[in-house]
Each structure stands twice: as structure tokens, then as C-alpha cells.
C-alpha atoms as a PDB file:
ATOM      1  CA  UNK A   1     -21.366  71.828 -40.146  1.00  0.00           C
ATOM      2  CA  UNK A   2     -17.761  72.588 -38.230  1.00  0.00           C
ATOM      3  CA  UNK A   3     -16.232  72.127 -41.764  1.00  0.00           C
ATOM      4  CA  UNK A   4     -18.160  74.732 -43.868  1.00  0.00           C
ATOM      5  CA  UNK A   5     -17.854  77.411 -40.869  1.00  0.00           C
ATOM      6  CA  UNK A   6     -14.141  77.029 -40.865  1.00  0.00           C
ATOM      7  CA  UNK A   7     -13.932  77.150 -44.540  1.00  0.00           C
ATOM      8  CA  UNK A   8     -16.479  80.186 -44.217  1.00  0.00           C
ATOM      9  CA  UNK A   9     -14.025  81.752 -41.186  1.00  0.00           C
ATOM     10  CA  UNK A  10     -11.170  80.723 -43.314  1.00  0.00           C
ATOM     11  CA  UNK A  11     -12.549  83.100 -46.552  1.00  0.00           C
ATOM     12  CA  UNK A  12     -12.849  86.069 -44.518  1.00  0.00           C
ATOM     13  CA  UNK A  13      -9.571  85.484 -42.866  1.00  0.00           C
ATOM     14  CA  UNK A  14     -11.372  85.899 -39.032  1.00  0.00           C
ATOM     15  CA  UNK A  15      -8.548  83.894 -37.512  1.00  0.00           C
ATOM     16  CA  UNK A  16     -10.024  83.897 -34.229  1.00  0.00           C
ATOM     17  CA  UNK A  17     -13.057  81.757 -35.080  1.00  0.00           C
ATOM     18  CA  UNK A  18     -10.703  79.490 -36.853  1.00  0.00           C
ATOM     19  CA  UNK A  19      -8.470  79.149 -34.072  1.00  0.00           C
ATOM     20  CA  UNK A  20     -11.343  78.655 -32.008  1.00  0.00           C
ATOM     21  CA  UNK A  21     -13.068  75.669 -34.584  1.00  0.00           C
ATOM     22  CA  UNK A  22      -9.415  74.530 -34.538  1.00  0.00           C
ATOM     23  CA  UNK A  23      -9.459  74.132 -30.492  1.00  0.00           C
ATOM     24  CA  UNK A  24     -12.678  72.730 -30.630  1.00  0.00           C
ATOM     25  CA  UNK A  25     -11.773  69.673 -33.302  1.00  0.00           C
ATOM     26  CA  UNK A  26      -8.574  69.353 -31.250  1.00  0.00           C
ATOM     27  CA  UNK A  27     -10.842  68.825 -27.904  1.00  0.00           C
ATOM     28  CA  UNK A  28     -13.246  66.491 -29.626  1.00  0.00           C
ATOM     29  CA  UNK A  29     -10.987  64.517 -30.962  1.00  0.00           C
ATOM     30  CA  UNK A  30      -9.214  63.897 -27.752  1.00  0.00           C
ATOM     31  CA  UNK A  31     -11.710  63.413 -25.786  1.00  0.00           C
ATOM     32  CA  UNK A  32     -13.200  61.074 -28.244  1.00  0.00           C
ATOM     33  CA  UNK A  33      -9.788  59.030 -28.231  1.00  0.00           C
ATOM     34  CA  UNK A  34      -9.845  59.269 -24.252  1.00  0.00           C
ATOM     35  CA  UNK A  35     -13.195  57.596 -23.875  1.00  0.00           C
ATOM     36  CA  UNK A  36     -12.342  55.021 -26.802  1.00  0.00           C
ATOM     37  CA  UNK A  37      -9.126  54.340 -24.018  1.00  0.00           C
ATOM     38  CA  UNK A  38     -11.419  54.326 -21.040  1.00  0.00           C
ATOM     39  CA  UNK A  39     -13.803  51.845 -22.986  1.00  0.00           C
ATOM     40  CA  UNK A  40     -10.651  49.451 -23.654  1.00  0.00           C
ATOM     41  CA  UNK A  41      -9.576  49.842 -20.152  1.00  0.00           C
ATOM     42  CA  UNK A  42     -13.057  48.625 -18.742  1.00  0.00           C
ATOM     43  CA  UNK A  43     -13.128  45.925 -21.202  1.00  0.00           C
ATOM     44  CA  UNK A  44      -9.362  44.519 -20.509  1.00  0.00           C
ATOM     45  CA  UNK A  45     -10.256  44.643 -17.020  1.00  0.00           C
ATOM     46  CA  UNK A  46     -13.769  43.203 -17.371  1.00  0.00           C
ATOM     47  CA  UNK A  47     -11.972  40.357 -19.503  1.00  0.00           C
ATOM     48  CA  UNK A  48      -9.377  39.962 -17.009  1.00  0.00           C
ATOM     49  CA  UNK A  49     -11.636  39.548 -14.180  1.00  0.00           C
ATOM     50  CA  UNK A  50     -13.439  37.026 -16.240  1.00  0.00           C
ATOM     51  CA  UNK A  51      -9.919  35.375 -16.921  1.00  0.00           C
ATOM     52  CA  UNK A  52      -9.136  35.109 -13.012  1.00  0.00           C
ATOM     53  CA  UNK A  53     -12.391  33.636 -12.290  1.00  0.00           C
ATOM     54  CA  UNK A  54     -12.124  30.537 -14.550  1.00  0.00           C
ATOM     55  CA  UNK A  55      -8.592  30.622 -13.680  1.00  0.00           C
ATOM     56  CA  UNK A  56      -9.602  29.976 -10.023  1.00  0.00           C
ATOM     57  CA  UNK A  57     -12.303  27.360 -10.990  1.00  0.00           C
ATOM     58  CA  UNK A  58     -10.079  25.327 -12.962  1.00  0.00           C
ATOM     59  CA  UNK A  59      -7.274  25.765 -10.296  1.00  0.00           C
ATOM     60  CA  UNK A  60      -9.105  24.518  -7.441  1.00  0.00           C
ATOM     61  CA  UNK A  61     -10.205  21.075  -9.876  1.00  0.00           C
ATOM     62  CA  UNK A  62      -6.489  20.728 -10.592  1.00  0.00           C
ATOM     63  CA  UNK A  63      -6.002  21.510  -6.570  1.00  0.00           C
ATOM     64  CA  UNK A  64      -8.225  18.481  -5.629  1.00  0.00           C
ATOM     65  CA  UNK A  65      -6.869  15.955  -8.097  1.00  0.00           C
ATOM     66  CA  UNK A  66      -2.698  17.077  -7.479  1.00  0.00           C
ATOM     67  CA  UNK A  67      -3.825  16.499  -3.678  1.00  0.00           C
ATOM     68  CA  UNK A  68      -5.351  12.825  -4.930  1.00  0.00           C
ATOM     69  CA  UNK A  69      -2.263  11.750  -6.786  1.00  0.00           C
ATOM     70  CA  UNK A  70       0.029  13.055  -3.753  1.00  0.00           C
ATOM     71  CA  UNK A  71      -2.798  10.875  -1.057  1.00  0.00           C
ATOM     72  CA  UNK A  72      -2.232   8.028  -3.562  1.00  0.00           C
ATOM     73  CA  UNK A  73       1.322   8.486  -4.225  1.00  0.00           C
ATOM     74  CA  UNK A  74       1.980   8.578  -0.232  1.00  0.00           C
ATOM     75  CA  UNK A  75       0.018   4.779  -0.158  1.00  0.00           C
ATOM     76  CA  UNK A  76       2.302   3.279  -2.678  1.00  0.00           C
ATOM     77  CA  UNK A  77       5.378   4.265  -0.797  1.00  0.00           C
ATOM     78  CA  UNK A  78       3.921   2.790   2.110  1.00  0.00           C
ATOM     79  CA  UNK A  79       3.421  -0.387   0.177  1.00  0.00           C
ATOM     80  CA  UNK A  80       6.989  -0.057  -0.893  1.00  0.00           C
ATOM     81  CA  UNK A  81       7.883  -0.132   2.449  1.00  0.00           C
ATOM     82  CA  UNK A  82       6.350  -2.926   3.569  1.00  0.00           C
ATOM     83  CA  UNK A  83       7.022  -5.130   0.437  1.00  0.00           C
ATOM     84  CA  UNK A  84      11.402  -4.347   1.228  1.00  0.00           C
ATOM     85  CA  UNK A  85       9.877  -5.699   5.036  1.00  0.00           C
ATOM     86  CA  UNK A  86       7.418  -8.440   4.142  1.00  0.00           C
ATOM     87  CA  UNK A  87      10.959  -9.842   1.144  1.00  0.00           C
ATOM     88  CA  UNK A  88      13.141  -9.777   4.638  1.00  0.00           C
ATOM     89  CA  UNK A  89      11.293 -12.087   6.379  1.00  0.00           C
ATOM     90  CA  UNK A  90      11.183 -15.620   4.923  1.00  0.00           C
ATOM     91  CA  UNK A  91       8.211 -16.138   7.010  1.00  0.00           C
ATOM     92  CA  UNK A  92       5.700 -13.232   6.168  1.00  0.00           C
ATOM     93  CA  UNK A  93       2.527 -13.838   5.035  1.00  0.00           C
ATOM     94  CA  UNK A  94       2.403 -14.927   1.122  1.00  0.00           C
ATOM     95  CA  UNK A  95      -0.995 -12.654   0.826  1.00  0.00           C
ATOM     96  CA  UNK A  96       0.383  -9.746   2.154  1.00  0.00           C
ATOM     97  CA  UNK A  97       3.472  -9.582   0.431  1.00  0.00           C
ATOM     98  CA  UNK A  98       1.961 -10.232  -3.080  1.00  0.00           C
ATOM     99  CA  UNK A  99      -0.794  -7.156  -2.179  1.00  0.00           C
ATOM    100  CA  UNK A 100       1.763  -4.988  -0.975  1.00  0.00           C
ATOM    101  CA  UNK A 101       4.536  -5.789  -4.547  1.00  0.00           C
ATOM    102  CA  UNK A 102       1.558  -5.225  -6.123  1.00  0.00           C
ATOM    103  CA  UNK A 103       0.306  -2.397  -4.749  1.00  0.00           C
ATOM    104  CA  UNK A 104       4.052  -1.160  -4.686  1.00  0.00           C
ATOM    105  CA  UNK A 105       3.563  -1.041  -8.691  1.00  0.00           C
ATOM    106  CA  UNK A 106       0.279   1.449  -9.091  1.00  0.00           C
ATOM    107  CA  UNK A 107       0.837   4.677 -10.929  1.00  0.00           C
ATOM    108  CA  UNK A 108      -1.863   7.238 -11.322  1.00  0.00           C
ATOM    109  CA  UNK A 109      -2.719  10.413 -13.544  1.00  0.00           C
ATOM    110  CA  UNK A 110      -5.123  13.474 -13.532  1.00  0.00           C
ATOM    111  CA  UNK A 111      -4.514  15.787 -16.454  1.00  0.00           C
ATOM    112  CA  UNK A 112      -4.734  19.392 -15.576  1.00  0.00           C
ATOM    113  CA  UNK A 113      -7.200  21.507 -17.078  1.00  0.00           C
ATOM    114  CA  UNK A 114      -5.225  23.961 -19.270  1.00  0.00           C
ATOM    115  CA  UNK A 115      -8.286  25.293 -21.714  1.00  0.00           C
ATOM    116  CA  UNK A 116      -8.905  29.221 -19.765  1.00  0.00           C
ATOM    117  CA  UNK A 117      -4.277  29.173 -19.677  1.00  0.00           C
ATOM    118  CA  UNK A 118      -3.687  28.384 -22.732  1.00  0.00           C
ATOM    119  CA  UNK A 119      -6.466  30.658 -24.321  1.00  0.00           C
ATOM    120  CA  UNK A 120      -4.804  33.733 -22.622  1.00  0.00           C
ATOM    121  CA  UNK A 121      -1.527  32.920 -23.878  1.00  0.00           C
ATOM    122  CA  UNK A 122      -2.287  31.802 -26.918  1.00  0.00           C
ATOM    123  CA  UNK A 123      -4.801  35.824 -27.318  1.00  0.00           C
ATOM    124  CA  UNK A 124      -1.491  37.264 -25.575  1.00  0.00           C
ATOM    125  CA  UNK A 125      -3.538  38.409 -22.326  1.00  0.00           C
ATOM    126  CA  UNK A 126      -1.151  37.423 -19.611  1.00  0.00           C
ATOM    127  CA  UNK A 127      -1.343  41.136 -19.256  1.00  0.00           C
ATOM    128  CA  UNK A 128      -4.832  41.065 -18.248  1.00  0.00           C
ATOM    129  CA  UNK A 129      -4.151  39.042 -14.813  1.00  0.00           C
ATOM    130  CA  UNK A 130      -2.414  40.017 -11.922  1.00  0.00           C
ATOM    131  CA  UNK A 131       1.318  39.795 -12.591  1.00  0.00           C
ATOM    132  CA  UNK A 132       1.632  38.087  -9.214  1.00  0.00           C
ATOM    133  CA  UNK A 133      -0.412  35.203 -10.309  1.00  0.00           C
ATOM    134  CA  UNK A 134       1.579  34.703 -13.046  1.00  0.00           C
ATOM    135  CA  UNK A 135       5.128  35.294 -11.184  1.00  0.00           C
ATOM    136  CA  UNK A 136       4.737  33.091  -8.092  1.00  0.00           C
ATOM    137  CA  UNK A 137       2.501  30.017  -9.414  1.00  0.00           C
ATOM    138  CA  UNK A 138       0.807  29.926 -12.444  1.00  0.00           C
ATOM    139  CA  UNK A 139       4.047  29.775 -15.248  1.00  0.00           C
ATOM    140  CA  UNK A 140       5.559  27.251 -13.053  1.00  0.00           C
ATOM    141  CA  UNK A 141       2.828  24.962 -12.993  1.00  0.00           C
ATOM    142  CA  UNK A 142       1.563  25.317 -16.584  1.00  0.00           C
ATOM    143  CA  UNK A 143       5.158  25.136 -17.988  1.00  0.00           C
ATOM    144  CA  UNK A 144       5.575  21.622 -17.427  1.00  0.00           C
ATOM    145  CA  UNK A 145       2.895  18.172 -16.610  1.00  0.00           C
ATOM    146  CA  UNK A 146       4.774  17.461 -13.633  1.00  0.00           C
ATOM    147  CA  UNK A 147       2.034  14.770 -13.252  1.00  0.00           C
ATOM    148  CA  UNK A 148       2.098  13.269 -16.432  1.00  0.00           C
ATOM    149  CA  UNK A 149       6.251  13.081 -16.413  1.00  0.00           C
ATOM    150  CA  UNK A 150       6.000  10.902 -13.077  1.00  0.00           C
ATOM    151  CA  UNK A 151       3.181   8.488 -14.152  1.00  0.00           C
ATOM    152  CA  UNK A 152       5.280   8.077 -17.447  1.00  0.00           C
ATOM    153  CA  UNK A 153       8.207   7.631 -15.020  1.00  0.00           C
ATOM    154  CA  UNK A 154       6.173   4.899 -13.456  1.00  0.00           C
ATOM    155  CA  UNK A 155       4.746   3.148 -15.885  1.00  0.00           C
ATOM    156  CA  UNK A 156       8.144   2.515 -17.148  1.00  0.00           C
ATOM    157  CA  UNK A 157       9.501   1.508 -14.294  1.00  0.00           C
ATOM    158  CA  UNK A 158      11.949  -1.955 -13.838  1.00  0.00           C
ATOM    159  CA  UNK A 159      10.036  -2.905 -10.708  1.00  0.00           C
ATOM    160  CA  UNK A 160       6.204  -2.502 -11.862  1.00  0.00           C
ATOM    161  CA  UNK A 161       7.533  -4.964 -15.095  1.00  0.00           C
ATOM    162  CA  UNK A 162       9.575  -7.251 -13.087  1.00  0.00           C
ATOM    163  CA  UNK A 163       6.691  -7.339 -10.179  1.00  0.00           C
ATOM    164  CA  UNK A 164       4.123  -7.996 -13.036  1.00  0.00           C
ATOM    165  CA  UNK A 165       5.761 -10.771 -14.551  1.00  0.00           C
ATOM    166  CA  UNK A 166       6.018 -13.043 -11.856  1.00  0.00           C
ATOM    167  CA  UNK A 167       2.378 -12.285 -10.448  1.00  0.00           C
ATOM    168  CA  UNK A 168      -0.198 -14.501 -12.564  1.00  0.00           C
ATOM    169  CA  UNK A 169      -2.266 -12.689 -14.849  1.00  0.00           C
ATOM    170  CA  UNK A 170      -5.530 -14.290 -13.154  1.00  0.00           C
ATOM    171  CA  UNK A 171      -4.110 -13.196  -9.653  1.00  0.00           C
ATOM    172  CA  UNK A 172      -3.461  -9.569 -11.280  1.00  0.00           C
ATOM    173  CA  UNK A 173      -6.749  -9.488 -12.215  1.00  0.00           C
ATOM    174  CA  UNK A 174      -8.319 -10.675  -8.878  1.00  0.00           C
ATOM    175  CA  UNK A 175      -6.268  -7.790  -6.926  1.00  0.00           C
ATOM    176  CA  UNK A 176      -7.368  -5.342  -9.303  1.00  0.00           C
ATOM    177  CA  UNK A 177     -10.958  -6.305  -9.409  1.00  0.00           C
ATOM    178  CA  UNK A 178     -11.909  -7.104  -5.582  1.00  0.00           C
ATOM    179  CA  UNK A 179      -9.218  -4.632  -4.132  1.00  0.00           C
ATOM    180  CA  UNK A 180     -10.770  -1.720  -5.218  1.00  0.00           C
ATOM    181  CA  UNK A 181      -9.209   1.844  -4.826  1.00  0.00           C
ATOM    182  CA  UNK A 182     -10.410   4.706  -2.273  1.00  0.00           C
ATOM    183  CA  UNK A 183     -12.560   7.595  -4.348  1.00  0.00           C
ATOM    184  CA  UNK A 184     -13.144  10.602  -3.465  1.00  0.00           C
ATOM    185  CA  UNK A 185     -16.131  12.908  -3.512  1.00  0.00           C
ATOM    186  CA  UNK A 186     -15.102  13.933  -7.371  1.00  0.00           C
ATOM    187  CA  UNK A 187     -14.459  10.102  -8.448  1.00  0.00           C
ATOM    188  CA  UNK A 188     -10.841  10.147  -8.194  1.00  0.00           C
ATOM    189  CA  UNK A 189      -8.574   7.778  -6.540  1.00  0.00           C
ATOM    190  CA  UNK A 190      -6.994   8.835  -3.271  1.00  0.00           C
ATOM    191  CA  UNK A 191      -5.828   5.259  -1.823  1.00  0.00           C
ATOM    192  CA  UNK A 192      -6.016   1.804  -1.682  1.00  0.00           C
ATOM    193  CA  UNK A 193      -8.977  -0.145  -0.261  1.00  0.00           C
ATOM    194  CA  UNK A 194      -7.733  -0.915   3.716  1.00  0.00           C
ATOM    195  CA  UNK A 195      -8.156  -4.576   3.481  1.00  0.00           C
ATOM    196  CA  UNK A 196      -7.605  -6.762   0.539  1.00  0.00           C
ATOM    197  CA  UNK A 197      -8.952  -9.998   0.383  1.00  0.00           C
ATOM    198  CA  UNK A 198      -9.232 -12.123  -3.134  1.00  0.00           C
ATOM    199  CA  UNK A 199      -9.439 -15.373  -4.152  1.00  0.00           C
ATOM    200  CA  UNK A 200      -6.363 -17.424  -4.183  1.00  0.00           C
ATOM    201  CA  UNK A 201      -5.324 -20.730  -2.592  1.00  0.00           C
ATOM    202  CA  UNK A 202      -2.379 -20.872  -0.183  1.00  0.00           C
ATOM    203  CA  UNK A 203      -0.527 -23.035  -2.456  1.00  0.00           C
ATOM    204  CA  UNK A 204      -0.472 -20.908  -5.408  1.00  0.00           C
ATOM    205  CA  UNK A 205      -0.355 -17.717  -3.173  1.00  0.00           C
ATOM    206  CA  UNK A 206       3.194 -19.271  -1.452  1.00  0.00           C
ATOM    207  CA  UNK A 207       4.773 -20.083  -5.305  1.00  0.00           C
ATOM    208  CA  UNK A 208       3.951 -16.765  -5.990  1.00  0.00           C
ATOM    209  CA  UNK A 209       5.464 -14.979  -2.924  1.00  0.00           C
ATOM    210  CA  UNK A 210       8.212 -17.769  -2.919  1.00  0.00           C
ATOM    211  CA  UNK A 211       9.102 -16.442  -6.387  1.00  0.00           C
ATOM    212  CA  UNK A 212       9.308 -13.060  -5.538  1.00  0.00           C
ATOM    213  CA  UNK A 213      11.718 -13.506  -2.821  1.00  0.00           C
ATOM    214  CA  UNK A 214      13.744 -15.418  -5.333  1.00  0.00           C
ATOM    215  CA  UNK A 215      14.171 -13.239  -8.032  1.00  0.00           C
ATOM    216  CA  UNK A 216      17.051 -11.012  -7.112  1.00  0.00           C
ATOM    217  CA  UNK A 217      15.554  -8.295  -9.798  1.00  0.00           C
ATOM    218  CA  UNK A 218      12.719  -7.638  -7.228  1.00  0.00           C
ATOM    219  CA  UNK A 219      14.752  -6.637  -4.537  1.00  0.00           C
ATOM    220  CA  UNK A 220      16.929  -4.510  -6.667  1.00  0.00           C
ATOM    221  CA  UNK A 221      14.140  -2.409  -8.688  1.00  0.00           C
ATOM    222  CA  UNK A 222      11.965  -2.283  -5.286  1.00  0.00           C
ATOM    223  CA  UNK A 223      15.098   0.277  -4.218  1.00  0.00           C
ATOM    224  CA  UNK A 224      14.785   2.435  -7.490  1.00  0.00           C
ATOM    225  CA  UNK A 225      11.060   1.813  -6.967  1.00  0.00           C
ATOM    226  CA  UNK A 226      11.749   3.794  -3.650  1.00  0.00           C
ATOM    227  CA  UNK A 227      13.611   6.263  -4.799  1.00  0.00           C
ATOM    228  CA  UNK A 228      10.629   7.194  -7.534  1.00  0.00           C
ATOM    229  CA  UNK A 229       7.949   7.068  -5.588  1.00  0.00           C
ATOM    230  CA  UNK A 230       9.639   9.812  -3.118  1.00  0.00           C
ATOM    231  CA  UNK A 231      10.265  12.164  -5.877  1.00  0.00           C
ATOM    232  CA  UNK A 232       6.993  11.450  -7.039  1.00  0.00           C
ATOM    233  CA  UNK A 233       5.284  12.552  -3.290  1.00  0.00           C
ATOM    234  CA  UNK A 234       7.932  15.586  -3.542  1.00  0.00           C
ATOM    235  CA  UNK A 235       7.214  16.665  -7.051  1.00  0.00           C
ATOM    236  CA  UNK A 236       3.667  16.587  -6.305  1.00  0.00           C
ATOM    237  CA  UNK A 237       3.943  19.111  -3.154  1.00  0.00           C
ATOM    238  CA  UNK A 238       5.958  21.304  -4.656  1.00  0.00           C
ATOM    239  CA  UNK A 239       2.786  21.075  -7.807  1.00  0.00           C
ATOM    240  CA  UNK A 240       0.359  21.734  -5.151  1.00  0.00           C
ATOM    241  CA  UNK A 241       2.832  24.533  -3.453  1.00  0.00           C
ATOM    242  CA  UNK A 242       2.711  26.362  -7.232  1.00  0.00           C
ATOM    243  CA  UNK A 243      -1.563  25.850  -7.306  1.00  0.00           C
ATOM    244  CA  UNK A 244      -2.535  27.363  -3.656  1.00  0.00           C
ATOM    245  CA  UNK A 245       0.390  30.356  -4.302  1.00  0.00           C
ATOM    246  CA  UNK A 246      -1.792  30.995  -7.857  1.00  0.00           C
ATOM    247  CA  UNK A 247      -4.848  31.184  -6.147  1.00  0.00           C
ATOM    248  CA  UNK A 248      -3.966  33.247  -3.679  1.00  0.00           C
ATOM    249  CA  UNK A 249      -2.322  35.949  -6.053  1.00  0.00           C
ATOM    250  CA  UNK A 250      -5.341  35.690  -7.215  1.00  0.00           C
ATOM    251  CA  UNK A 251      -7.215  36.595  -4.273  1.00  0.00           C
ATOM    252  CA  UNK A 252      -9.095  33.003  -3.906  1.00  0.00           C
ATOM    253  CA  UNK A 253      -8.423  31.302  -0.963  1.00  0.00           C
ATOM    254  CA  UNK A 254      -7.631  27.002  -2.222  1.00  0.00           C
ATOM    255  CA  UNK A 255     -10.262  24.516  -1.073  1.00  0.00           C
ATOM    256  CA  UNK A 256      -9.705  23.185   2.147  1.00  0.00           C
ATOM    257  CA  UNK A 257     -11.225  19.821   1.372  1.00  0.00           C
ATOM    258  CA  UNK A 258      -9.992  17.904  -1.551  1.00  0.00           C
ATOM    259  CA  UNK A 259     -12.716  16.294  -2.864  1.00  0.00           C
ATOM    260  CA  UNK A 260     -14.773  19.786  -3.066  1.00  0.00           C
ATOM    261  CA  UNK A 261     -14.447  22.504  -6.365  1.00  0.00           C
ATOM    262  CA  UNK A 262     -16.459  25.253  -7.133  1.00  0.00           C
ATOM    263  CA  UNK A 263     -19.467  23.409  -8.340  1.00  0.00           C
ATOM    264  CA  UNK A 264     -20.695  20.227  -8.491  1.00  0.00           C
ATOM    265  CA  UNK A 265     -19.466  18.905 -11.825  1.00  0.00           C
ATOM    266  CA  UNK A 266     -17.366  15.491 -12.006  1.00  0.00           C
ATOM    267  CA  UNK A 267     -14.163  15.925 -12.572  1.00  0.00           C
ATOM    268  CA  UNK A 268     -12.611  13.187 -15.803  1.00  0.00           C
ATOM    269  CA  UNK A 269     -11.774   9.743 -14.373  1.00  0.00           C
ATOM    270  CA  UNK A 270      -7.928   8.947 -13.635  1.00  0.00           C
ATOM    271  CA  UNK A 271      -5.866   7.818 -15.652  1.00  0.00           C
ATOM    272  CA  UNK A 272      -5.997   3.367 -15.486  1.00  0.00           C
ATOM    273  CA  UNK A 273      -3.227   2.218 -13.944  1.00  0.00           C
END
């Protein structure tokens, strides 16, 4: 219709209706294009909003299980502790200082949940969330497993090998099966059980702690042993620092309680040890 009056306009040369079909064409199509933009903008902002939420649900999970690992990290550096004590004294108990070189040994690993991050980098959406967020917590978190690094670190460790060489396979075994770990409300571990009590004779129990105090390597790799663990508690702070600073850019205040999340659904089981 607009194209056959111009043409019409245009035959009889009246140059003001043209100019005026011209203005109007000109105003459609911008307005057209500025609602197309509005659309995009309430989409991108509708998406990003949808973005922070998950962001925040999967945050405060990761929240809960970095506080775990740091809880359980803290209980075998107190073991470490008491193992250097319990190899000092020719006298200690035999049962406490296998628990404790045991327990000295654990490692443990929750593995973030990366899906909502690494689908808004991998769309190129970083845009979409509040460059704050991204700035203060969330690149520094995601950028490296922090968690995963250490329980490698761990698991490779001179002390755990040397410790679980001289221990018997059947005491291992007993220690891990009746000296259960502390769970929390989500299933993860947090701790070790307060008491520890297996079955082992005193005999067997004094070879066992006898042999620890003999084997120089013990001693040696419990002070490297020290040395990890501390990073370890450290690395995981400065993890949980990164988390709460992310969820506060983006305006959700962390959990208070660690073994709580945004619903009620059980979080994957750590990492055996």
C-alpha cells in the first residue's frame, strides 16, 4: 500500500507526499528496530537473571562442601599434630598413635558444580551477569580445582604411602570400617568420628606403633605432611573467601549453616579416601 502511493506521488512529482511516505518508512523502520532492541534487552536480562539464580544455587552447594573439606582438612592437621606428639613419647599409647598416623593420612574431595559456568562461557554470556560477580569471585574460583589439586597433592603424598605400608592391611581396614567419618546434613564428610575403637590386640597394636617410631621415613614425611595439610586449610579459605564474595556480587547472602543449600537435594558423595 505505502509502495504504490509513493510510486503514485513519485509520477506526479508531488514531492511533499513523498517526502512525507519517506519520513514515515524512516519512522517505522526505526521504531521497529528499537522495539526488536528493547525485546533483546528484556531477554538478555531475563536470561541473565536466570543465569545468577542457578549461579547462586550451585554456589551455595559448592559453599557447603569447600566448608566440609576445610572442617575435615582442619581434623587431619590436628591428627598430624598429635601423631609428631604421640612418635615423641616412647610411652604413648600404641592405639592412639596408630589412629592418629592414620588419620594423619585422609584426603578428601567434592567436585564443584561447574554445569550453569561453563554454559555461559562456553554461549559467551559473561556479559549477562553482573561484572562484579565475575571480577571479585567467580573467575577466580572457576579458573582453577583448587580442591582437586590438594587431594591429588595428598594422595601422593610420602607420608600417607610410608604410613600405609607399615599399618596392616586388616588393621587399615578395621580403622576405616568401625571409625567412621562425621556427615553432614548433605552426606558429606566434615570430621572424624570422636572416639575410635577397633579390634586389635595389644600385641600386634605395640609392633605396629613400635614400627612406626622406628622408621625414620615417618618422622620425616609427617613434617612435609604438616606443611600440606596447612596449605591445604589455607587454600581452602581463600576457595571459600572467592564463593561468599560471588554470592554477594550477586546479591545472595552465603548459607550460614554448612550442611543447608537451596533445596533439599543430596549433594554427590566425596570423593573415597
Amino acid at each position: 500500500m505505502i509502495l504504490r502511493r509513493f510510486t503514485a506521488n513519485l509520477r506526479r512529482q508531488d514531492w511533499t507526499a513523498v517526502a512525507v511516505e519517506l519520513v514515515v518508512v524512516v519512522i517505522g523502520v526505526f521504531l521497529g528496530v528499537q522495539a526488536s532492541n528493547w525485546n533483546q534487552a528484556r531477554a538478555d536480562a531475563q536470561l541473565g537473571r536466570d543465569y545468577a539464580k542457578r549461579l547462586v544455587h550451585d554456589l551455595d552447594a559448592d559453599l557447603a562442601d569447600v566448608r566440609a573439606e576445610g572442617a575435615y582438612y582442619s581434623a587431619v592437621l590436628k591428627s598430624v599434630r598429635k601423631t609428631d606428639e604421640l612418635l615423641r613419647e616412647p610411652d604413648s599409647d600404641p592405639r592412639e598413635l596408630v589412629v592418629n598416623a592414620y588419620r594423619a593420612t585422609e584426603i578428601m574431595y567434592n567436585p564443584p558444580v561447574r554445569a550453569t559456568w561453563d554454559q555461559i562461557v562456553s554461549s559467551g554470556h559473561l556479559g549477562l551477569l553482573p561484572a562484579r560477580a565475575v571480577e571479585s569471585g567467580l573467575s577466580k574460583y572457576f579458573a582453577f580445582d583448587t580442591a582437586l589439586d590438594t587431594y591429588n597433592t595428598g594422595r601422593d603424598s610420602g607420608y600417607r604411602k610410608t604410613v600405609r605400608e607399615v599399618i596392616p592391611l586388616d588393621m587399615q581396614i578395621a580403622i576405616h570400617k568401625t571409625c567412621s567419618d562425621v556427615r553432614d546434613a548433605r552426606g558429606n564428610i566434615t570430621s572424624f568420628a570422636e572416639y575410635c575403637d577397633f579390634e586389635a590386640g595389644p600385641v600386634e597394636l605395640k609392633a605396629v606403633a613400635a614400627a612406626l617410631r622406628g622408621d625414620p621415613e615417618v618422622a620425616a614425611s609427617l613434617r612435609y605432611q604438616y606443611s600440606f595439610v596447612v596449605n591445604a586449610t589455607l587454600n581452602l579459605g581463600r576457595m571459600r573467601d572467592n564463593i561468599e564474595d560471588a554470592l554477594e556480587a550477586l546479591g545472595a547472602a552465603p548459607q550460614s549453616t554448612a550442611g543447608t543449600t537451596p533445596d533439599s537435594t543430596p549433594a554427590s558423595a566425596s570423593t573415597p579416601r
